[in-house]
Protein backbone atom coordinates (compact mmCIF):
# COMPACT_ATOMS: atom_id res chain seq x y z
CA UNK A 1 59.55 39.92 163.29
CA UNK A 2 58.94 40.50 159.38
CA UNK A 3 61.83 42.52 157.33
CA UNK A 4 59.28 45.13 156.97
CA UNK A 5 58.98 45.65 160.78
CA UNK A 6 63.25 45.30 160.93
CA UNK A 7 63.82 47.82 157.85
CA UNK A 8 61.50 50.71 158.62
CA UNK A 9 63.68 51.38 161.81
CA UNK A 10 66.81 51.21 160.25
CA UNK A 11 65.33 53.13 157.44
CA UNK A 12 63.82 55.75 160.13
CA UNK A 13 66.97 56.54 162.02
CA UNK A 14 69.03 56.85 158.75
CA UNK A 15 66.94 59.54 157.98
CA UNK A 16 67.19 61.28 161.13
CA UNK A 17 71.00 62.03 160.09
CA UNK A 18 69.52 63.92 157.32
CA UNK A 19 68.32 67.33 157.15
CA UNK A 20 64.92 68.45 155.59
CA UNK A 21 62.97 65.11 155.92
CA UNK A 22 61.07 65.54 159.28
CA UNK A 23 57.84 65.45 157.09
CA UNK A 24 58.76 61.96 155.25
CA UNK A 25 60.00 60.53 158.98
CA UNK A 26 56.22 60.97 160.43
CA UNK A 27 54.86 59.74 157.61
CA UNK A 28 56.82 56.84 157.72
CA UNK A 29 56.47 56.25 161.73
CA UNK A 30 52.87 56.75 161.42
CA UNK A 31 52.10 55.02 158.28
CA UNK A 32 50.61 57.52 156.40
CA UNK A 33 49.55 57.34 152.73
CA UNK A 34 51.01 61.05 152.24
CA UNK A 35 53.32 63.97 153.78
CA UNK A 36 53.36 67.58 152.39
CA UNK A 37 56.69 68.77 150.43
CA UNK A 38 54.94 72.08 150.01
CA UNK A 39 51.79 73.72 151.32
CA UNK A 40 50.08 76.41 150.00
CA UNK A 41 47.89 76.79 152.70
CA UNK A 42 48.21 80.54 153.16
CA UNK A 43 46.85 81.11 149.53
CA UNK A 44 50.02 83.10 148.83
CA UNK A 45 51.52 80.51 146.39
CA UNK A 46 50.56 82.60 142.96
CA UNK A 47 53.00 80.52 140.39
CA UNK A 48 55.34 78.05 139.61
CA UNK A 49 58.45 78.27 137.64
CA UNK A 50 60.28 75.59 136.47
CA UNK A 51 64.01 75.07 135.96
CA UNK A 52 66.30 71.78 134.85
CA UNK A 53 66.88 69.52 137.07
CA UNK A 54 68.45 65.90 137.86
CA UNK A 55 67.28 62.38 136.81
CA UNK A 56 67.45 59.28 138.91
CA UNK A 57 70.15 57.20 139.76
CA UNK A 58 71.38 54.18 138.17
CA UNK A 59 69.90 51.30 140.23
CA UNK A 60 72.00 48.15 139.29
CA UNK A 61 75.63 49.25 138.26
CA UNK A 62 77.73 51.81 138.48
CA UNK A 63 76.51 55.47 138.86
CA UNK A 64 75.76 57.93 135.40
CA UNK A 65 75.38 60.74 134.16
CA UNK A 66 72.33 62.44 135.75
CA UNK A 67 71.81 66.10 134.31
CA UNK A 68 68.93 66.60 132.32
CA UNK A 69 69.96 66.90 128.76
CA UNK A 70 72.80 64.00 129.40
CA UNK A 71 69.81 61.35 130.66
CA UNK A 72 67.06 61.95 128.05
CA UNK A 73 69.85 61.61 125.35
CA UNK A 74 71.31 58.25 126.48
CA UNK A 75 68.69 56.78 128.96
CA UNK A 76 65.54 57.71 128.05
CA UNK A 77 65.88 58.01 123.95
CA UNK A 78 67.05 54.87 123.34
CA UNK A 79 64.36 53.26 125.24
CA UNK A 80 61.02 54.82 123.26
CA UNK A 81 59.26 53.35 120.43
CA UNK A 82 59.19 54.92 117.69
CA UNK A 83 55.61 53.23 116.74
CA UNK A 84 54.33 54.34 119.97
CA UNK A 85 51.04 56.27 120.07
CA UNK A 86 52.12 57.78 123.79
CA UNK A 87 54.78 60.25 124.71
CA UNK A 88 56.27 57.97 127.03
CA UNK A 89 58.91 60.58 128.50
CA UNK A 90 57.43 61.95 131.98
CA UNK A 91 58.79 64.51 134.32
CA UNK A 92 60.92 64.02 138.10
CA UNK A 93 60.48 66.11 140.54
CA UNK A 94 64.59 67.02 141.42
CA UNK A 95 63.86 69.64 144.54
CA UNK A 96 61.28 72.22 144.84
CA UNK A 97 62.18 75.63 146.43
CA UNK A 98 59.75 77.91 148.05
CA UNK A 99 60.76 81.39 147.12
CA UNK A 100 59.08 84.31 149.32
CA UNK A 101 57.93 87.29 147.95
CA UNK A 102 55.80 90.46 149.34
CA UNK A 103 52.15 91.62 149.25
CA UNK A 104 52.94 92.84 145.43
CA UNK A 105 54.98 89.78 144.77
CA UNK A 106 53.72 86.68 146.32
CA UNK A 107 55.53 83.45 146.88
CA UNK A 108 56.13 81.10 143.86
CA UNK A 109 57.35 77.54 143.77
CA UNK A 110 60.55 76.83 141.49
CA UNK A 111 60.66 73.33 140.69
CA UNK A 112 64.00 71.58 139.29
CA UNK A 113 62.67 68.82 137.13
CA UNK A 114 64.57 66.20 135.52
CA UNK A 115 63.71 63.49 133.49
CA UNK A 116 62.21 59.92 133.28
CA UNK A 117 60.19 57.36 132.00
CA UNK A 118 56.65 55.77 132.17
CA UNK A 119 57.98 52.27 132.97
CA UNK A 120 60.09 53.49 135.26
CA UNK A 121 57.69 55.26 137.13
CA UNK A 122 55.18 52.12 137.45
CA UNK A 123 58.57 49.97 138.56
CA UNK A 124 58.05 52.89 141.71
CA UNK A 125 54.39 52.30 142.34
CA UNK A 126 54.17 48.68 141.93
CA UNK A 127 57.39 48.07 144.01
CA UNK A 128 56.74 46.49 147.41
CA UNK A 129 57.03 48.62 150.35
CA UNK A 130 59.91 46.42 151.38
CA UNK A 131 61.84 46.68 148.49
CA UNK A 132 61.06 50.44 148.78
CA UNK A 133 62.74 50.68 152.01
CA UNK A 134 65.86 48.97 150.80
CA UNK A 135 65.90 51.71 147.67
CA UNK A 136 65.72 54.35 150.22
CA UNK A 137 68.15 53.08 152.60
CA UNK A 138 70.35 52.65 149.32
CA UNK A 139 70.15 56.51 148.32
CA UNK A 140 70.78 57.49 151.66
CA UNK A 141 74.06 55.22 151.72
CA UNK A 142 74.95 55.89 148.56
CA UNK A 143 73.44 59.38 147.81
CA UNK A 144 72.23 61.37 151.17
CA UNK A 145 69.32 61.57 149.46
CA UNK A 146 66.55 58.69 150.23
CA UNK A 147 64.75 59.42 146.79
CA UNK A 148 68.28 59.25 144.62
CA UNK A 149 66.91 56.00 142.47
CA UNK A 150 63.23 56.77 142.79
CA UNK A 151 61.57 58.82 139.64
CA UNK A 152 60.09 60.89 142.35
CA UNK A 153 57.44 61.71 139.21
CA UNK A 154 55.32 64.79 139.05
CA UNK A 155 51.66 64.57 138.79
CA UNK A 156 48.64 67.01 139.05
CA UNK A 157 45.50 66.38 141.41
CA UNK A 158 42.58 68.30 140.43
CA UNK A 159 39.61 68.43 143.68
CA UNK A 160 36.45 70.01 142.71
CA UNK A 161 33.93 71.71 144.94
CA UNK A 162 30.33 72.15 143.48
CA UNK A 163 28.29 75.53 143.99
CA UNK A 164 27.18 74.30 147.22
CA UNK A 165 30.67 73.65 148.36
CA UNK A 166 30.42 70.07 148.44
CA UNK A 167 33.21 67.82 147.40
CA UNK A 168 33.19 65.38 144.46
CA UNK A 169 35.41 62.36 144.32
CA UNK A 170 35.66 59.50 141.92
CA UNK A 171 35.98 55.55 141.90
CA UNK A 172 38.49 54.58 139.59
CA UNK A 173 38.13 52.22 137.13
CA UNK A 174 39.76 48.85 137.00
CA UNK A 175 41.34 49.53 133.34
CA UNK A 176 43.70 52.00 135.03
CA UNK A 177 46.41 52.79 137.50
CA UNK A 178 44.87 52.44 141.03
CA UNK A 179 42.03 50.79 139.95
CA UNK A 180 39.14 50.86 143.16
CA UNK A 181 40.68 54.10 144.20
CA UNK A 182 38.94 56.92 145.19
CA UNK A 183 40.39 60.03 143.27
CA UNK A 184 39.00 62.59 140.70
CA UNK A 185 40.93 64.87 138.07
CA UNK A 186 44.34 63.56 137.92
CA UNK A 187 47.42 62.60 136.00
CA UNK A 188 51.24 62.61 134.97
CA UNK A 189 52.12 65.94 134.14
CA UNK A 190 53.51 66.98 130.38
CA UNK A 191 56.66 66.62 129.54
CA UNK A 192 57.40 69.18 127.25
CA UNK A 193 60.88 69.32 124.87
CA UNK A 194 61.28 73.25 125.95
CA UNK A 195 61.07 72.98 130.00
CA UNK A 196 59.42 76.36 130.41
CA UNK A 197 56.52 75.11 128.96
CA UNK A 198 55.62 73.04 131.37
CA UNK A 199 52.70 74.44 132.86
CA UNK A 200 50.68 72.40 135.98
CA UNK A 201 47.55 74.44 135.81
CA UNK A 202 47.31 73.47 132.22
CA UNK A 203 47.52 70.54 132.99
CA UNK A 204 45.02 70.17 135.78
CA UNK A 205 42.85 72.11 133.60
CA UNK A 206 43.29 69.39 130.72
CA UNK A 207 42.47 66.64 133.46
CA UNK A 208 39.78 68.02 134.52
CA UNK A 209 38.05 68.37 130.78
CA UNK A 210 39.45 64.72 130.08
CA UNK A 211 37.77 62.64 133.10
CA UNK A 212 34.53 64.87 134.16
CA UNK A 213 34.23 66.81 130.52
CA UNK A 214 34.58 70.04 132.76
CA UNK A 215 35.89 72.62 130.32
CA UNK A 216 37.71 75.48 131.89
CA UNK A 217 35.77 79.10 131.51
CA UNK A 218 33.06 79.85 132.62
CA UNK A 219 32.33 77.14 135.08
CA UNK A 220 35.55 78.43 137.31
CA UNK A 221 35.39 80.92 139.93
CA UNK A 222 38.97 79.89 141.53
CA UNK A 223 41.06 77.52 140.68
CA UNK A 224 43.86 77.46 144.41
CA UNK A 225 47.37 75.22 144.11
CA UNK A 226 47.16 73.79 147.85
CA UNK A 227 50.60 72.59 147.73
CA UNK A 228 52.50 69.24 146.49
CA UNK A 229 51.65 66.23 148.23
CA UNK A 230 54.26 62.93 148.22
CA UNK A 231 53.84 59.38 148.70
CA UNK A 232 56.13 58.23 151.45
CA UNK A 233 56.92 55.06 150.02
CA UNK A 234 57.14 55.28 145.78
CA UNK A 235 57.78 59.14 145.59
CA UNK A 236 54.90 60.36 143.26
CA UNK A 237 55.11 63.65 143.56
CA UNK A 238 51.46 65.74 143.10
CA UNK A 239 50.62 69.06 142.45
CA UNK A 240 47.02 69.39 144.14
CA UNK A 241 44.49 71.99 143.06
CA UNK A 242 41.30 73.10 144.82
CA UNK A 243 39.01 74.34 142.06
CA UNK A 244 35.96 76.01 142.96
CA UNK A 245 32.81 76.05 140.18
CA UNK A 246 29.79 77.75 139.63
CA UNK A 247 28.02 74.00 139.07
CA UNK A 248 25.30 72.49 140.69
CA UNK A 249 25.67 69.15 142.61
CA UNK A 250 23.34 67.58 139.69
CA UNK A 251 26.25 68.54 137.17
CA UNK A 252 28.67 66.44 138.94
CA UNK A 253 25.85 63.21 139.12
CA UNK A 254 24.91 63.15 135.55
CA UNK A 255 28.66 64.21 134.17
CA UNK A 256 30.31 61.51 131.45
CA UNK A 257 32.90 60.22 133.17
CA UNK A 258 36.37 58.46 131.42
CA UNK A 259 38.18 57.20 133.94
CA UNK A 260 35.76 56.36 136.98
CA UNK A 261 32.73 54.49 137.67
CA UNK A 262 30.90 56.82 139.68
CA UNK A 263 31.72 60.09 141.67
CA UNK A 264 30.19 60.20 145.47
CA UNK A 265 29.30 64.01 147.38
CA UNK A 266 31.34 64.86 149.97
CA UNK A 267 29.16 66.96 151.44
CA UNK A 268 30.55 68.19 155.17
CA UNK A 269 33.35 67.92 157.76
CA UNK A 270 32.72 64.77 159.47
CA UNK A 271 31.86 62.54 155.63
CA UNK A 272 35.34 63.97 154.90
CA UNK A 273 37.32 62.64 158.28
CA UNK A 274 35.32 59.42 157.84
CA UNK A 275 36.61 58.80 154.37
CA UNK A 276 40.18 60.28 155.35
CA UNK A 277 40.73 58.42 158.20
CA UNK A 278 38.61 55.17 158.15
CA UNK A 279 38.18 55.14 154.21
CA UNK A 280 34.55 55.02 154.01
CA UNK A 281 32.10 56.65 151.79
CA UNK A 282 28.90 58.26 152.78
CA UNK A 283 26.46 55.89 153.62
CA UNK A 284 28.36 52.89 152.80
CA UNK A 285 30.63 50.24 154.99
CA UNK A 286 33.25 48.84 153.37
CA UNK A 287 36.22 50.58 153.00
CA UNK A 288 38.29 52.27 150.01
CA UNK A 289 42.19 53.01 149.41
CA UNK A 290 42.34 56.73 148.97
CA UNK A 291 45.16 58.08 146.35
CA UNK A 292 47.29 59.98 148.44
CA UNK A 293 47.30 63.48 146.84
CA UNK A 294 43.21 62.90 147.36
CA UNK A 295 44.06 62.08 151.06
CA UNK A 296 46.17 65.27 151.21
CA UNK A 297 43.23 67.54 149.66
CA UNK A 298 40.68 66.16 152.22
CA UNK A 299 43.01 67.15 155.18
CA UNK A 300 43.67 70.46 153.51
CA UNK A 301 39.67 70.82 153.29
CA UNK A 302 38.88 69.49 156.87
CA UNK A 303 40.86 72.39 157.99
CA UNK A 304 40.28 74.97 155.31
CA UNK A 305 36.95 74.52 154.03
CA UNK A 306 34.13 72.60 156.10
């Protein structure tokens, strides 16, 4: 038996002791490339607010100081360059609450966001899943809290449907992060020096204009936050948007695209399980990795849409 196969048990029933994780333990047992931290399937969600929150955990050596202000002063600071061209500081997603409201008030998300680092955050998604099952077991020892010395960093997934209601997804390119995978509008949201700027619709908004040149305006008829999605095993943490448009499939086709080599029409329920499930295209055979905030959309729109 491999470690893998020795720690994901271990890992599994250490978990179980906690409270709140049932969606990360069947994504685990099952092996899925995503579990929901929040949905916003009833369309209720109307904002998000945004308070400070706590960094991650000391890895190696003894513990620190987490709290936001504390961590970007004596952690993060020290470690950007000055010369740098790229903001470099990137944003943790601490806890999320749901808060409810009433038919004049809807619900809104409050995220607690602390703070970390793009180096730090491709140490999470290029770590083996192994070694990611030892970090977790290590937060829960150490911590209670499986995630403790992950960034757990917050992104924003933006999935457009054309006039027709069809879906368009992307290729990634290979000079990129997940190069091969099939995506569309997406990135690492904005870390901002004054917290209540952040805004995630701005940001899937900017995403949107930067990778497909669709400019926010006129094209929009609804632009939905479905939820946050999470990857089980390096704790991205996505924001995922449904945005509905006024454009014609040919729009999509003949866009100029940045960070893709082609998007592919997802045009009904069963192209959508296909890809979702056995991670093929329309009318092709081999099969893709999907980004899993993209695999949470197409479940969301197997459900909600086709």
């Amino acid at each position: 038996m491999n470690e893998l196969n020795v720690l994901k048990p271990k890992c599994l029933e250490a978990l179980a002791q906690l409270s709140g994780y049932d969606k990360l333990i069947h994504a685990l047992k099952n092996d899925d490339d995503f579990f929901e931290v929040v949905t916003g399937y009833s369309n209720s969600i109307s904002n998000i607010e945004v308070v400070k929150g706590f960094a991650p955990q000391n890895i190696s050596g003894p513990p620190i100081d987490i709290t936001f202000d504390s961590y970007l002063e004596n952690i993060i600071k020290p470690l950007l360059s000055a010369d740098s061209p790229y903001d470099d500081r990137k944003l943790r997603l601490d806890k999320v609450e749901l808060l409810k409201g009433s038919y004049e008030n809807p619900e809104k998300l409050l995220l607690h966001l602390g703070p970390t680092i793009y180096p730090h955050y491709r140490q999470d998604i290029e770590r083996m899943p192994v070694d990611a099952l030892k970090l977790m077991l290590k937060g829960i020892e150490h911590d209670g809290n499986p995630y403790a010395y992950f960034t757990k960093t917050v992104g924003v997934t933006a999935v457009v449907l054309s006039q027709q209601g069809h879906v368009f997804l992307g290729e990634r390119s290979a000079h990129i992060d997940y190069p091969g995978y099939i995506h569309v509008a997406g990135g690492l949201a904005t870390f901002c020096d004054d917290i209540q700027q952040v805004n995630l619709y701005h940001d899937a908004k900017r995403e949107l204009e930067e990778e497909i040149e669709l400019v926010f305006g006129e094209h929009y008829s609804h632009l939905h936050l479905i939820g946050i999605a999470g990857n089980p095993l390096t704790s991205e943490m996505d924001a995922v948007f449904i945005i509905e448009t006024h454009l014609d499939d040919d729009f999509f086709y003949q866009c100029k695209l940045t960070e893709h080599q082609r998007l592919v029409r997802i045009a009904n329920k069963a192209e959508a399980q296909n890809l979702l499930y056995n991670g093929v295209l329309p009318n092709e055979t081999q099969p893709k990795s999907l980004i899993f905030s993209t695999a949470f959309a197409l479940n969301y729109l197997m459900h909600y849409h086709f």
